[in-house]
Protein backbone atom coordinates (compact mmCIF):
# COMPACT_ATOMS: atom_id res chain seq x y z
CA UNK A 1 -12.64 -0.98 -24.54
CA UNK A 2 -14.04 -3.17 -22.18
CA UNK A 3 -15.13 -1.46 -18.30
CA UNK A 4 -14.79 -3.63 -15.20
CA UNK A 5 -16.30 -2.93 -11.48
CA UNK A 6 -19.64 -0.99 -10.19
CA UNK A 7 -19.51 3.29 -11.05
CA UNK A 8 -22.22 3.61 -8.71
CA UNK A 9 -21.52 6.43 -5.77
CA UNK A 10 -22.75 6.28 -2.64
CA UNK A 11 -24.82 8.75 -0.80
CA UNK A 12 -23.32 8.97 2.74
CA UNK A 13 -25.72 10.62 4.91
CA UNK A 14 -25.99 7.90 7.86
CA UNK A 15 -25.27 8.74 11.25
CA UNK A 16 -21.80 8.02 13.33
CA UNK A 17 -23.42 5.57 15.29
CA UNK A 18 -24.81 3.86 12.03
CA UNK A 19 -20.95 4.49 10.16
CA UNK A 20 -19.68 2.37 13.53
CA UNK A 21 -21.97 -0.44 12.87
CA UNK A 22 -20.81 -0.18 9.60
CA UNK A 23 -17.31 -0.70 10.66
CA UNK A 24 -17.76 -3.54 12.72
CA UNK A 25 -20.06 -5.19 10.52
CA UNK A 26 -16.95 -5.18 7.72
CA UNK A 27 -14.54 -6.27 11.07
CA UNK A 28 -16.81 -8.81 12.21
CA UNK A 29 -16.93 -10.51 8.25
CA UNK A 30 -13.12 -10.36 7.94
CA UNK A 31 -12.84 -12.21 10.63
CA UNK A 32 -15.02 -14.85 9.90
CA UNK A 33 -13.36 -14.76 6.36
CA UNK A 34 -9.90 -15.18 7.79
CA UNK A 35 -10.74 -18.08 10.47
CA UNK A 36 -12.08 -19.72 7.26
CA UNK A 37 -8.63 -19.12 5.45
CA UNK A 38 -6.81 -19.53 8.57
CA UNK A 39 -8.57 -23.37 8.50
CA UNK A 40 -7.45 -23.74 5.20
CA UNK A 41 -4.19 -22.92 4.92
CA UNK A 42 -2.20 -26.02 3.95
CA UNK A 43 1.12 -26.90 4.91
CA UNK A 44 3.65 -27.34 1.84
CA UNK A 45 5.85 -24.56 -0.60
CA UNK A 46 4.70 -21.23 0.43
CA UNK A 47 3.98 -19.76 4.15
CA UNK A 48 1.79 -16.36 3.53
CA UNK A 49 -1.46 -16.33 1.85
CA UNK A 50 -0.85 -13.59 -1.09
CA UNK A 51 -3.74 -14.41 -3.82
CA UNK A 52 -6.04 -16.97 -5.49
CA UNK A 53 -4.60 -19.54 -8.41
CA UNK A 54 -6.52 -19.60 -11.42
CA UNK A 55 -7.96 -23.00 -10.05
CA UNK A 56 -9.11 -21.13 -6.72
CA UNK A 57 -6.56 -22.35 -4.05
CA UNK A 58 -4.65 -19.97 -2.22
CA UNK A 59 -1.26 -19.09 -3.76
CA UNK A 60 0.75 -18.52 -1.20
CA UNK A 61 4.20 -17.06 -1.11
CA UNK A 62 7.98 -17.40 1.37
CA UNK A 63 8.43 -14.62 4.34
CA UNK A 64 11.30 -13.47 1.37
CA UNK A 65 8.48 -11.91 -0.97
CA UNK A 66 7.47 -8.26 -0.50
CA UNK A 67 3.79 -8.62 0.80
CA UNK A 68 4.74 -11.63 3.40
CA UNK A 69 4.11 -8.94 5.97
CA UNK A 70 0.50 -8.50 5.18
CA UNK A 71 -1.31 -11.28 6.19
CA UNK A 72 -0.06 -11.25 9.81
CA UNK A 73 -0.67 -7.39 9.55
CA UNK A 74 -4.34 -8.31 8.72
CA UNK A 75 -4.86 -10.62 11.23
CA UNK A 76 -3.74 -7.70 14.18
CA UNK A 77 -6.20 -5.41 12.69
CA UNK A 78 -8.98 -8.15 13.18
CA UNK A 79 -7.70 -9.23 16.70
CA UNK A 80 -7.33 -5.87 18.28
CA UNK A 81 -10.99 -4.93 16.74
CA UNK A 82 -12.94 -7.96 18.00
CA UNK A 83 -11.06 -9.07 20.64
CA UNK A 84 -10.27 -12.78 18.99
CA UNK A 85 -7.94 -15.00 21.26
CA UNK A 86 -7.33 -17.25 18.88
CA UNK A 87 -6.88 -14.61 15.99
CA UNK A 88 -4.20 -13.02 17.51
CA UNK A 89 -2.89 -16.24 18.66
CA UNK A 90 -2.02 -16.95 14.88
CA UNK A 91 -0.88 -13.04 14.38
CA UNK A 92 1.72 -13.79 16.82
CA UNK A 93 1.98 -17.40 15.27
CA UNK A 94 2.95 -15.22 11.36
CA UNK A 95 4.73 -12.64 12.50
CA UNK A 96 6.94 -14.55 14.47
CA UNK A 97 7.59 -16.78 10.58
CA UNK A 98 9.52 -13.41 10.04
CA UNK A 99 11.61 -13.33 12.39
CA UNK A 100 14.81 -14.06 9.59
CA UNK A 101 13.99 -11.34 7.21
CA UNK A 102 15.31 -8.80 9.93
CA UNK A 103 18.24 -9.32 8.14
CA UNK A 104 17.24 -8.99 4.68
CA UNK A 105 18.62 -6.39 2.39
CA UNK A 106 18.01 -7.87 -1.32
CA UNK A 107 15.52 -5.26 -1.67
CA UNK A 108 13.49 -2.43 -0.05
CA UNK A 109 10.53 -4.04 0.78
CA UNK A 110 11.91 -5.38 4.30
CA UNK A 111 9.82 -1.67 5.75
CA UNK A 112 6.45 -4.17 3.89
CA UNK A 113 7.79 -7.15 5.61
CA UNK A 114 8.42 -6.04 8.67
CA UNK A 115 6.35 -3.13 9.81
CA UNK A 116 3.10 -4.70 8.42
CA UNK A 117 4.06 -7.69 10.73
CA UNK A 118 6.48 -6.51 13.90
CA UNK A 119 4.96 -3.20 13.59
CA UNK A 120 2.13 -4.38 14.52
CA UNK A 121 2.57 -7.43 17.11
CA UNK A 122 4.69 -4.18 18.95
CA UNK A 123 1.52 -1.72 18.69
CA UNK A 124 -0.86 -5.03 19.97
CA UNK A 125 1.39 -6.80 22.03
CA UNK A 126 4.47 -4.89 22.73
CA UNK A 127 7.50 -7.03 23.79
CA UNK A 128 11.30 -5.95 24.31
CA UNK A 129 11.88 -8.02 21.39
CA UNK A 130 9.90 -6.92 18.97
CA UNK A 131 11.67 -3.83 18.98
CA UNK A 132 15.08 -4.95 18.83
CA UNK A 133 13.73 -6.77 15.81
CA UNK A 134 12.35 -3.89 13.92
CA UNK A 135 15.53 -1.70 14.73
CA UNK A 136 17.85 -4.44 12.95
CA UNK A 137 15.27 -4.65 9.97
CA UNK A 138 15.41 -0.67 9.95
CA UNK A 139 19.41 -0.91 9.74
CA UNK A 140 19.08 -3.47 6.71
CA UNK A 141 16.99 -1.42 4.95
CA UNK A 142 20.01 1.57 5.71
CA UNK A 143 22.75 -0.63 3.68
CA UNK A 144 20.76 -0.34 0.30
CA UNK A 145 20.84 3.72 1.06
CA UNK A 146 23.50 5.45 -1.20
CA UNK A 147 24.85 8.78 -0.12
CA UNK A 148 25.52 9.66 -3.43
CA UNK A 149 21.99 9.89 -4.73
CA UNK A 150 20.82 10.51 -1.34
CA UNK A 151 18.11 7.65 -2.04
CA UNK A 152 17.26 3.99 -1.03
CA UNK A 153 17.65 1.83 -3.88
CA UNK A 154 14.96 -0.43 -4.46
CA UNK A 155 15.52 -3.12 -6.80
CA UNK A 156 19.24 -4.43 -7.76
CA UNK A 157 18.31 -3.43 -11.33
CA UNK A 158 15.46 -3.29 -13.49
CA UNK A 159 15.03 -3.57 -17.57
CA UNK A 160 13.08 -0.79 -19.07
CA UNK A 161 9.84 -2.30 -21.16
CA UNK A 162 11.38 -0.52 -24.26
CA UNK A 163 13.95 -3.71 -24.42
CA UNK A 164 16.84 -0.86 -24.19
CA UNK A 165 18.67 -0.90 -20.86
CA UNK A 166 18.48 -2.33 -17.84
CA UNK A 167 19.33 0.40 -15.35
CA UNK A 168 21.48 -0.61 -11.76
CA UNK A 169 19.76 1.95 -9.73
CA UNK A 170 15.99 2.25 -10.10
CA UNK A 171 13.83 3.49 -7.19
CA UNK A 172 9.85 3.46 -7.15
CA UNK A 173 7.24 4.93 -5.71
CA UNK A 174 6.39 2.17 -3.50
CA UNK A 175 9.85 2.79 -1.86
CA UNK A 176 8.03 5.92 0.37
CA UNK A 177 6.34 3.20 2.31
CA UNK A 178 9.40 1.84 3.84
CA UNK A 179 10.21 5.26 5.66
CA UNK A 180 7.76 4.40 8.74
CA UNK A 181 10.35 1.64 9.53
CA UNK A 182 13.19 4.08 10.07
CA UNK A 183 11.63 7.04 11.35
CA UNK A 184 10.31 4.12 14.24
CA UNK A 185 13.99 3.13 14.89
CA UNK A 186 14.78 6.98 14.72
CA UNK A 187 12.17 7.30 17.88
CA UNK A 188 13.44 4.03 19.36
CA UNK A 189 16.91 4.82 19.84
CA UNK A 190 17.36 8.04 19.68
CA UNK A 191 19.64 7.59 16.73
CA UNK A 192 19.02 10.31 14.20
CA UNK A 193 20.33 8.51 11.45
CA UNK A 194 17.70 6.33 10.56
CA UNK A 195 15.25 9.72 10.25
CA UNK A 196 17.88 11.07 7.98
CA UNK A 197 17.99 8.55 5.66
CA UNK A 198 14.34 8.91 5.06
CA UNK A 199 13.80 12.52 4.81
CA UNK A 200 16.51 12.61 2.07
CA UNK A 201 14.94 9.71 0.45
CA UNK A 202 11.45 11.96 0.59
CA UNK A 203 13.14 14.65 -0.62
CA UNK A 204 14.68 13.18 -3.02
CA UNK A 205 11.53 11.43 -4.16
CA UNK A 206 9.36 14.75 -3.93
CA UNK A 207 11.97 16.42 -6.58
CA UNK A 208 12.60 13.83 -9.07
CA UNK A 209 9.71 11.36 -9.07
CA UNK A 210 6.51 13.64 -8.11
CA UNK A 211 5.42 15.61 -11.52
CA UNK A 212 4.81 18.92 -12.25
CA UNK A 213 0.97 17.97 -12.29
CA UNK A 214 1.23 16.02 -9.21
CA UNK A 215 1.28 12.50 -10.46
CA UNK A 216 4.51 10.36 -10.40
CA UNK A 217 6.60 8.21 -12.11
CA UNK A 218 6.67 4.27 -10.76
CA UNK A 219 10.50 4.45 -11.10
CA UNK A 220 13.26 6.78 -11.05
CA UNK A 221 16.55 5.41 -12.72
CA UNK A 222 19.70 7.26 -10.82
CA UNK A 223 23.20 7.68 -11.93
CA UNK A 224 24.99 5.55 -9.05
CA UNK A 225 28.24 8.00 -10.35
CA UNK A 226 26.75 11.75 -10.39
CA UNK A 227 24.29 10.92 -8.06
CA UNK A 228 21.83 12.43 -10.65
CA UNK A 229 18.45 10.68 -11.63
CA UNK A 230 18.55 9.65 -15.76
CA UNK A 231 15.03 8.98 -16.26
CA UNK A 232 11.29 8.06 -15.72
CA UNK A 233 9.46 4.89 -16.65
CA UNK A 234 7.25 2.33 -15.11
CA UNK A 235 7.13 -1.06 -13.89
CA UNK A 236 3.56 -1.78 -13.44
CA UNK A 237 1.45 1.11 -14.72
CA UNK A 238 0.49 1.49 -18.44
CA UNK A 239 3.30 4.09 -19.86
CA UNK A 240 6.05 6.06 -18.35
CA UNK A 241 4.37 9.32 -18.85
CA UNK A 242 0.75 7.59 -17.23
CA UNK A 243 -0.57 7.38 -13.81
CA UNK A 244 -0.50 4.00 -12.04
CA UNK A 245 -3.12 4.20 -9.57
CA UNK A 246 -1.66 1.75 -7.18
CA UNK A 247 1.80 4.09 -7.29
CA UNK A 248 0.01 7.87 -6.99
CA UNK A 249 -1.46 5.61 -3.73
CA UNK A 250 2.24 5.05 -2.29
CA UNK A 251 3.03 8.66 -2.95
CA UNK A 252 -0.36 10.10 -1.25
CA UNK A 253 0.53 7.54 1.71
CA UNK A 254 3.71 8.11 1.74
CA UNK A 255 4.18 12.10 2.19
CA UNK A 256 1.39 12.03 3.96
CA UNK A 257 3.12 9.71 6.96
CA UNK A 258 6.45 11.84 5.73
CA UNK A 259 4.45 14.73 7.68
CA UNK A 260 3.62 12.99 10.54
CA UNK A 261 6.68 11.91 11.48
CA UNK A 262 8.25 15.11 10.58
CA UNK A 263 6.03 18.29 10.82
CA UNK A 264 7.62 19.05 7.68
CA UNK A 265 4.84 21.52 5.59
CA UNK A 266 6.56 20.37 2.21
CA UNK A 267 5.84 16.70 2.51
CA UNK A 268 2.11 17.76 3.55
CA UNK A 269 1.80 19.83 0.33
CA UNK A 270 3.27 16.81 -1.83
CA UNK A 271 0.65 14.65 -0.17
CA UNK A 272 -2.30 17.06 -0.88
CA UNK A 273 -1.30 17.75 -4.13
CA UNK A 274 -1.36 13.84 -4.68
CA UNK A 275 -4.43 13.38 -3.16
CA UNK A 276 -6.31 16.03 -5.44
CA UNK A 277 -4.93 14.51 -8.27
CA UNK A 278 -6.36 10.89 -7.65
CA UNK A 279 -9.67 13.07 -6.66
CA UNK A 280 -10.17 15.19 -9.34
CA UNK A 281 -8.96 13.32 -11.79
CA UNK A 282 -11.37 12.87 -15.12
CA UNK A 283 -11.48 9.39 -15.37
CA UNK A 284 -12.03 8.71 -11.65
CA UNK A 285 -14.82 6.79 -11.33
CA UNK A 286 -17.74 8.42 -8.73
CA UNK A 287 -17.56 5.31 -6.55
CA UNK A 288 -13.96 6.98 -6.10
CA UNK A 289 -12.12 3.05 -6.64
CA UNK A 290 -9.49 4.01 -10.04
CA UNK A 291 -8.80 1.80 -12.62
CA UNK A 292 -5.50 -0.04 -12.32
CA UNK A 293 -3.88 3.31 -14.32
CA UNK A 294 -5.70 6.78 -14.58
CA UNK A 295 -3.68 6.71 -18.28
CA UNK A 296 -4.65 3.41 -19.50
CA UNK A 297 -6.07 3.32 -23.72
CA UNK A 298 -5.79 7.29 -23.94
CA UNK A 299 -3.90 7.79 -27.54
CA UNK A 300 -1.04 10.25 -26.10
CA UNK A 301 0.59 7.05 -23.76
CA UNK A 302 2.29 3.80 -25.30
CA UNK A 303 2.86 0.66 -23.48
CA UNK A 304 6.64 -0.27 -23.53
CA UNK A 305 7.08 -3.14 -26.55
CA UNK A 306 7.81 -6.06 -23.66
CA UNK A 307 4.74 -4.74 -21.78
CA UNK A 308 1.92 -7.10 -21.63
CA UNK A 309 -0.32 -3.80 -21.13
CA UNK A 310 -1.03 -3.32 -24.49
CA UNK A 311 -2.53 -6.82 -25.03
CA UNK A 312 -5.14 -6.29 -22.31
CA UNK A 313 -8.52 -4.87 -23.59
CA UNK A 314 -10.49 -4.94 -20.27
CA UNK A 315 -9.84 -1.49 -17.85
CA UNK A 316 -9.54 -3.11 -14.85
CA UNK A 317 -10.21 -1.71 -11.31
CA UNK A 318 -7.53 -1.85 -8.93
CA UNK A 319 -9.02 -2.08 -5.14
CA UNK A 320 -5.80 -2.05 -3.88
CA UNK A 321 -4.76 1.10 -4.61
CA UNK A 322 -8.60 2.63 -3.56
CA UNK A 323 -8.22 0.65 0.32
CA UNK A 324 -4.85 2.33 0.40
CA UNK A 325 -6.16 5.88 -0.48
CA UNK A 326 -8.68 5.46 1.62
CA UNK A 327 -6.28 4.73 4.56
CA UNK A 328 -4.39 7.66 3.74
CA UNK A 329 -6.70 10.11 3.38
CA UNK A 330 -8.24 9.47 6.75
CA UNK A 331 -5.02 10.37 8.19
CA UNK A 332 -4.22 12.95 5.98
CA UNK A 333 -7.86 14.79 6.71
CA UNK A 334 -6.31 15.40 10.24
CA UNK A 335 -3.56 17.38 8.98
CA UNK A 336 -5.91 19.83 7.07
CA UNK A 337 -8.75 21.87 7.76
CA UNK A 338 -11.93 23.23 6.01
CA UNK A 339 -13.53 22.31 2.88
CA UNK A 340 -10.44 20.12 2.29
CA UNK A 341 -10.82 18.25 5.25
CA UNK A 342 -14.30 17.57 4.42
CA UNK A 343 -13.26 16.14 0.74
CA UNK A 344 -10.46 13.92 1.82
CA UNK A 345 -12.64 12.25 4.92
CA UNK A 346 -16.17 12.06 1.87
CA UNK A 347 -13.65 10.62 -0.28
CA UNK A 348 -12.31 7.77 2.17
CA UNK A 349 -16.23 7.25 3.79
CA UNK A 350 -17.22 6.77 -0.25
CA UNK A 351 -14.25 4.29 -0.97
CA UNK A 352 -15.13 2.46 2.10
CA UNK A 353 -18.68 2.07 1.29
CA UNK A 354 -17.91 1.00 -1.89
CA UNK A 355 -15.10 -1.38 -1.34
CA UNK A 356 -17.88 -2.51 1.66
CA UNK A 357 -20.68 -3.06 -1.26
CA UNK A 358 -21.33 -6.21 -2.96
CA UNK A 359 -19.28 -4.92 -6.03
CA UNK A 360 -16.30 -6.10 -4.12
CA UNK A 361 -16.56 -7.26 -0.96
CA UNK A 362 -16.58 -10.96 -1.69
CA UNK A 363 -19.62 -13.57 -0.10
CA UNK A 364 -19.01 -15.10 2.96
CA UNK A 365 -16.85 -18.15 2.28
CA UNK A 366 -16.16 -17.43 -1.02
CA UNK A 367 -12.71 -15.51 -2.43
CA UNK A 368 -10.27 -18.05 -0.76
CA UNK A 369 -11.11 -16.09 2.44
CA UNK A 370 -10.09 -13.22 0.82
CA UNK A 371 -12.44 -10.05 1.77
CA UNK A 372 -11.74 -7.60 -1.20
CA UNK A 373 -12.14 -8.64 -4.97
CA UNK A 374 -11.15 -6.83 -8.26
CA UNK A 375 -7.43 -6.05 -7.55
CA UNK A 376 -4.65 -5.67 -9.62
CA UNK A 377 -0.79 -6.48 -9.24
CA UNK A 378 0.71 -5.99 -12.48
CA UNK A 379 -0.55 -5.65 -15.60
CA UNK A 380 2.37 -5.18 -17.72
CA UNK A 381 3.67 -8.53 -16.25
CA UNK A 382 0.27 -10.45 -16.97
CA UNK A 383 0.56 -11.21 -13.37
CA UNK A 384 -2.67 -11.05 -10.18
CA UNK A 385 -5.23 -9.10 -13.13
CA UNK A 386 -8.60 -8.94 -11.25
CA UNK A 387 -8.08 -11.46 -8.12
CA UNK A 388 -7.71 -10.55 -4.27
CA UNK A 389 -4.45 -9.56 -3.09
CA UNK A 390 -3.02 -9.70 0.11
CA UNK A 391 -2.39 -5.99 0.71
CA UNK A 392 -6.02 -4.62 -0.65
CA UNK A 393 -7.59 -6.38 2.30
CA UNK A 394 -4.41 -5.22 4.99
CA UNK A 395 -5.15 -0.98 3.78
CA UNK A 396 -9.01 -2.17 3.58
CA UNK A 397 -9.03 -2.89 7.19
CA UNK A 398 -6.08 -0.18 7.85
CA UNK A 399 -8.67 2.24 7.02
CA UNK A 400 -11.84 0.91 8.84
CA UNK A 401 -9.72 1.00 12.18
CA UNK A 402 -8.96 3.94 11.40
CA UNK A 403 -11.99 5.48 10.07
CA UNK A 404 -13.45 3.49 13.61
CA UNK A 405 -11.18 5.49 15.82
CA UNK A 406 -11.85 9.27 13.78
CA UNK A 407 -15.75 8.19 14.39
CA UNK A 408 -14.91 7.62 18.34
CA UNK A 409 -13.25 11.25 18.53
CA UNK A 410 -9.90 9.72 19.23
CA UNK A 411 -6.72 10.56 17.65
CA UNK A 412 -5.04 8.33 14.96
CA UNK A 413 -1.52 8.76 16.16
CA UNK A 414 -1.44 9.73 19.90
């Protein structure tokens, strides 16, 4: 079995002053990188820049696909850190191309779409419309909730790898990151609705999809009749009974903004419990950035017989799923105290540094404009295997504003 990415760790010792300069030294190259992809963003088929093509132009996808939100979400991130005019002249510019997915309810990813993008332009530039925009996006994502399962359904239907049924109900892992955009409508307007919807959905989620050993299943297949969950498989991760990296990231994410919006102790247990298992896990790499599944080539898990995963040899490493653990634990070391606290903020400062290293930060120029190299989107689909992805750069830089405002003593979430 072939090994990709850097296993070197990083000795963290340098001051906060030094760990700022480090910050805006990352900041300072994104933007650069992004006025370069800004410059070369053609017009034609496509709006959002999501990825390289094998021939190294941008593939680019419509405001329709799940990560269009992400590369106007980026380009906040950079504008409110540096201060760019013209930066967050073409935030405004992106978000605004997403304006019609408000109304969107093929799927669950409208909470991607649109909190990545309005979320944002309301944080950085708060306008009475903005809100009544993210409120109507929050009620789309509401019609794919069924009371009967007491979850949001995620995809219309899905067909298990094993060639054996395609199930009408499946929900994934990814779905917990959609809950920010109704607990925000929740606060907005005062309608208590929205907030129950997503607790059950948490709940839910925390019972049937979160394992006894505190991993998770991608996807949850539910009885649309009894309300009652059938069974556990994956999408994108190796095996149903593995660990897809980029999915135990959702969870720890997830529950961990689940207790922030809620107070609720039991969604900042799930989140901990996540969290040590992507840190203590045995095949964790010391640079702290997983491979694409913690499960991946060990004897005891089997690829579905459609899956493409078994016909990879190379373990790749997925930064996407490392940038968004890093983002999460920074938040979530604010919730805890004590030797815990102290692991979760190491872990993020040691993901940071790494993802920040020449192992995967990309040269200047270079990567389509991309900053972060060596993600993964789906293996099992032999589709985005080691190329930059939208969404590692968006939790890369997530996490370095964050980690910037823990550094300055102020609070993440006033």
């Amino acid at each position: 079995m072939k090994y990709s990415g850097s296993s070197a760790s990083h000795d963290i010792t340098a001051t906060p002053e030094a760990e700022r300069l480090f910050v805006k030294e990352n900041m300072d190259f994104a933007a650069r990188q992004y006025r370069y992809m800004l410059r070369n963003l053609s017009e034609g088929k496509g709006v959002m820049p999501r990825t390289l093509n094998p021939n190294g132009t941008l593939a680019k996808s419509d405001i329709y696909w799940w990560t269009s939100g992400f590369f106007p979400g980026t380009l906040w991130y950079i504008a409110d850190f540096t201060g760019d005019a013209a930066l967050r002249d073409s935030a405004r510019t992106y978000t605004h191309k997403l304006e019609p997915v408000r109304k969107y309810t093929g799927n669950h990813d409208i909470g991607f779409m649109m909190y990545c993008s309005y979320g944002h332009a309301n944080a950085f530039d708060p306008q009475a419309a903005y809100k009544d925009i993210l409120v109507e996006s929050a009620r789309s994502l509401c019609t794919r909730f069924n009371e009967k399962t007491g979850v949001i359904q995620s995809w219309n239907s899905f067909r298990s790898w094993h060639g054996d049924n395609t199930y009408d109900f499946p929900v994934i892992i990814d779905n917990m990151m959609n809950l920010e955009l109704l607990f925000y409508a929740s606060r907005t307007t005062g309608d208590a609705s929205f907030s129950r919807i997503a607790v059950s959905h948490a709940e839910k989620t925390m019972r049937n999809q979160v394992r006894k050993d505190n991993s998770c299943y991608h996807v949850v297949y539910y009885d649309k009749a009894t309300g009652q969950p059938i069974k556990g498989e994956t999408a994108q991760g190796y095996a149903d009974n593995s660990t897809w990296s980029r999915g135990q990231a959702w969870g720890i994410y997830g529950f961990t903004m689940c207790y922030r919006e809620t107070k609720d102790k039991r969604f900042l247990t799930t989140a901990c419990r996540m969290a040590d298992f992507y840190l203590s896990h045995p095949n964790l790499p010391a640079d702290k950035v997983a491979y694409w599944d913690f499960d991946a080539y060990r004897p005891e898990y089997t690829p579905g017989q459609r899956s493409n995963a078994s016909k990879v040899v190379t373990n790749y490493r997925d930064a996407s799923a490392a940038a968004c653990t890093a983002s999460a634990l920074l938040e979530l070391s604010t919730y805890v105290k004590g030797e815990k606290k102290r692991r979760y903020l190491a872990a993020a400062r040691t993901i940071l540094h790494t993802l920040g290293s020449p192992a995967y930060r990309a040269k200047e120029g270079g990567n389509g404009g991309f900053i972060l190299k060596h993600s993964v989107g789906s293996i099992p689909h032999n589709s985005e295997i080691d190329v930059p992805l939208t969404y590692a750069d968006y939790y890369f830089l997530e996490a370095l504003h964050r980690y910037d405002k823990l550094l300055a003593g102020r609070q993440l979430f006033p």
